[in-house]
C-alpha atoms as a PDB file:
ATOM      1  CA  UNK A   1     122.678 162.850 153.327  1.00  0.00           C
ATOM      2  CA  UNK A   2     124.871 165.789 152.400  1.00  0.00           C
ATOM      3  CA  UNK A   3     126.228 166.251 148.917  1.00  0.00           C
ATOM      4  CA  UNK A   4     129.716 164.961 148.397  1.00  0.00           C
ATOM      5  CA  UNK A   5     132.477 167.406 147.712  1.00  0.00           C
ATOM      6  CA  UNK A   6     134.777 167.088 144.625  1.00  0.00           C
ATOM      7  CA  UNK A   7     138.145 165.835 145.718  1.00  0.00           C
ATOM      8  CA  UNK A   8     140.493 168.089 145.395  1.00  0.00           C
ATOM      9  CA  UNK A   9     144.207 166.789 145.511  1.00  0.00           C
ATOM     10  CA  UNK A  10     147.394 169.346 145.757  1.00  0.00           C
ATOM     11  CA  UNK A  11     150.389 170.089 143.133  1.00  0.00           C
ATOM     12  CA  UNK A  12     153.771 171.108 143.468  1.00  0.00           C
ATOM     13  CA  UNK A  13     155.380 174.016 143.152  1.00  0.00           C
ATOM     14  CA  UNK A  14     158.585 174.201 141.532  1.00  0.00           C
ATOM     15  CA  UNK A  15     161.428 174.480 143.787  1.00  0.00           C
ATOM     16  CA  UNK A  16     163.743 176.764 141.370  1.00  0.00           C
ATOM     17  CA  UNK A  17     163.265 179.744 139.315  1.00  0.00           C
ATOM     18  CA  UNK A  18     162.358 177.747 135.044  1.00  0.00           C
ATOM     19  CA  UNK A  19     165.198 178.603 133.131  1.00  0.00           C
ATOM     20  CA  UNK A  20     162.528 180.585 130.661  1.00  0.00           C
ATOM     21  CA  UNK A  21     161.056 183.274 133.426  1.00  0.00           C
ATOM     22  CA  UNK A  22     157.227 183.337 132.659  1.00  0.00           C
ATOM     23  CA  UNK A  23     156.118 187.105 131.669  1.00  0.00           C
ATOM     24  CA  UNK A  24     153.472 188.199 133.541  1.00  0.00           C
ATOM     25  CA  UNK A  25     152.048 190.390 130.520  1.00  0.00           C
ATOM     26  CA  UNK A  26     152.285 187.636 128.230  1.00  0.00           C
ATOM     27  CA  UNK A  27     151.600 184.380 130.159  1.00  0.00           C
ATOM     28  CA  UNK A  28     150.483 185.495 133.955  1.00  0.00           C
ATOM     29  CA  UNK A  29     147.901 187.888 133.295  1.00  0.00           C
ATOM     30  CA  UNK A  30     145.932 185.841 130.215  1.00  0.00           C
ATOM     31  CA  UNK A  31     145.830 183.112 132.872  1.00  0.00           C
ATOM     32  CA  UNK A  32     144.383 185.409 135.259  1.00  0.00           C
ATOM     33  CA  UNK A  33     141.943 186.523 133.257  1.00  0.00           C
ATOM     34  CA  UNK A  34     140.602 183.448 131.703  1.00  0.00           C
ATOM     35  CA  UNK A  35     140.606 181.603 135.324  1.00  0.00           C
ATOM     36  CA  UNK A  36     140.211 184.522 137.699  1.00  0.00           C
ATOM     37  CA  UNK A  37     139.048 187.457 136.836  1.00  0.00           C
ATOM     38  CA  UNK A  38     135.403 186.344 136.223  1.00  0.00           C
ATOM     39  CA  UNK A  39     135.363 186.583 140.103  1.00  0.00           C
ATOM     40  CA  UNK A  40     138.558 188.499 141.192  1.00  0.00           C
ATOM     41  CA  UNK A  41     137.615 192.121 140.256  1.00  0.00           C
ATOM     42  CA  UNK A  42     138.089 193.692 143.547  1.00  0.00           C
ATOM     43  CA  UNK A  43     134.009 193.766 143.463  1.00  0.00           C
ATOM     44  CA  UNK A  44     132.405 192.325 145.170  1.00  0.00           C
ATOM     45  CA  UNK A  45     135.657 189.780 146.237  1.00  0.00           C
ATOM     46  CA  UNK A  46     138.311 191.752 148.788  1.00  0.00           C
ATOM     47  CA  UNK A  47     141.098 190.804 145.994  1.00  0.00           C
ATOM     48  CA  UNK A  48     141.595 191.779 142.617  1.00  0.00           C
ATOM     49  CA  UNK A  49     143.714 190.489 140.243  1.00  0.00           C
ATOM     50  CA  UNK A  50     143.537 192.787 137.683  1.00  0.00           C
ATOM     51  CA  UNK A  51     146.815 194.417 137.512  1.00  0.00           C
ATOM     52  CA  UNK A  52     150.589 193.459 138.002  1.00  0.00           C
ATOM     53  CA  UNK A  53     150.622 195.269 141.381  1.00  0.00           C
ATOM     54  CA  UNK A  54     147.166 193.621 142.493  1.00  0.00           C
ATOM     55  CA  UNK A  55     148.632 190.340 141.675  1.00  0.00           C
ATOM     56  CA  UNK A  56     152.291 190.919 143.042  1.00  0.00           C
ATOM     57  CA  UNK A  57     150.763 191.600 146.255  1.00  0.00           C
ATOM     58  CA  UNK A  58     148.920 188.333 146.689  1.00  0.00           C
ATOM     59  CA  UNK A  59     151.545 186.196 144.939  1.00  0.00           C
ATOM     60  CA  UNK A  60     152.336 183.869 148.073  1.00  0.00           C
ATOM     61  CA  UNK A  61     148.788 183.871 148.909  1.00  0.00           C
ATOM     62  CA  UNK A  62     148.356 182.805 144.928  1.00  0.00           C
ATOM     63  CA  UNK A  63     150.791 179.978 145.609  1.00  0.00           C
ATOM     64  CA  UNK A  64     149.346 179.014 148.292  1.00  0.00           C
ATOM     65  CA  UNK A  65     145.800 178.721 146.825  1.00  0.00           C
ATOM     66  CA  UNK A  66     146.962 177.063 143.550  1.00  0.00           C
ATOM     67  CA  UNK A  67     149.191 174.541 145.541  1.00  0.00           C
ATOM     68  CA  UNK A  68     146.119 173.357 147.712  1.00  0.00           C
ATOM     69  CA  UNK A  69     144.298 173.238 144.904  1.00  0.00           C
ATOM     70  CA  UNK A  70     141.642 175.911 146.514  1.00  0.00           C
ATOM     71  CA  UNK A  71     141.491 178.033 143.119  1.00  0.00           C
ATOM     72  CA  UNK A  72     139.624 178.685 141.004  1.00  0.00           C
ATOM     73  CA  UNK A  73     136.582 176.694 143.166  1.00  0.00           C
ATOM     74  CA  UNK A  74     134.838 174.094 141.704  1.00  0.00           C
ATOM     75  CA  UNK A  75     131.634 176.813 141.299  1.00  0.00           C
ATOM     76  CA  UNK A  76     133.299 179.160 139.922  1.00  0.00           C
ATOM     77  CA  UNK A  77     132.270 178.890 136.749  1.00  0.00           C
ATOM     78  CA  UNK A  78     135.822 178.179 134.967  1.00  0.00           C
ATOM     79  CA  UNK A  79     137.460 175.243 134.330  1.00  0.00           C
ATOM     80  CA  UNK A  80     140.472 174.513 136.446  1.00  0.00           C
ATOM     81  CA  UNK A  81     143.922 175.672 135.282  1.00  0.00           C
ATOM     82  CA  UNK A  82     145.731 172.997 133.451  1.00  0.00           C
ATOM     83  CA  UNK A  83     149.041 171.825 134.408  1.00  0.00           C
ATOM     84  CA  UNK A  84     151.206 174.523 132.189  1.00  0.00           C
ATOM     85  CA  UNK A  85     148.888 177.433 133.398  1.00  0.00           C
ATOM     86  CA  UNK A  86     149.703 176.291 137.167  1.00  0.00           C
ATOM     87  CA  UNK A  87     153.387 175.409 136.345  1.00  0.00           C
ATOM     88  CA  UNK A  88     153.753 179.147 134.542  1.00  0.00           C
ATOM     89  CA  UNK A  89     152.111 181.258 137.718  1.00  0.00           C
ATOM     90  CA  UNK A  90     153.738 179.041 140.165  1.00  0.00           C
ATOM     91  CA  UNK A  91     157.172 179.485 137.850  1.00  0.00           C
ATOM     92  CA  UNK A  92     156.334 182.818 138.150  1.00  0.00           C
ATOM     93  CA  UNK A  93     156.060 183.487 141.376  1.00  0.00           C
ATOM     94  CA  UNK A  94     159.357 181.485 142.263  1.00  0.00           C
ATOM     95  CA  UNK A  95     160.919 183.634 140.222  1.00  0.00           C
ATOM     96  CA  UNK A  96     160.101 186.691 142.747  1.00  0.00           C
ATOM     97  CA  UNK A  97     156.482 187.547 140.505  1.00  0.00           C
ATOM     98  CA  UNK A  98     158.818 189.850 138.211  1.00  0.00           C
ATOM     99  CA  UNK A  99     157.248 193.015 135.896  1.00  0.00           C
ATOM    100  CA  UNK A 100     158.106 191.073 133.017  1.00  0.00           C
END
């Protein structure tokens, strides 16, 4: 019999831009690199997310991902993010993934 998969369920994103803007330098990137970055170097994975412009670029993708609950996978060898982590990116992101 194969092995059972971990349910994953899906989250919301907010719908407006949070009243506080998350920075990316002081909230995004942290995020990133305690949840991400173990895997998301550009090496061997196709997408870093090392930098503001790396992330920028894949910020709907990121959204999409988090939403669906796809990231990080279940072996990736971080814990999940917890609700504020995934409320601040997604924040973030609604509010056009600013240089902040």
């Amino acid at each position: 019999m194969p092995e059972a998969m971990p349910l994953r369920a899906t989250v919301a994103a907010p719908e407006t831009c949070p009243t506080v803007v998350p920075s990316f330098a002081g909230a995004i990137q942290p995020i990133l690199n305690a949840k991400c970055n173990n895997c998301h170097t550009g090496f061997p994975q196709p997408w870093a997310l090392m930098s503001y412009d790396d992330v920028q670029a894949w910020a709907l993708s990121i959204a999409v991902d988090l939403t669906h609950c796809a990231m990080p996978p279940a072996d990736a060898g971080t814990s999940n993010m917890t609700k504020a982590e995934l409320d601040a990116v997604l924040g973030w992101i609604v509010c056009g993934a600013p240089n902040n």
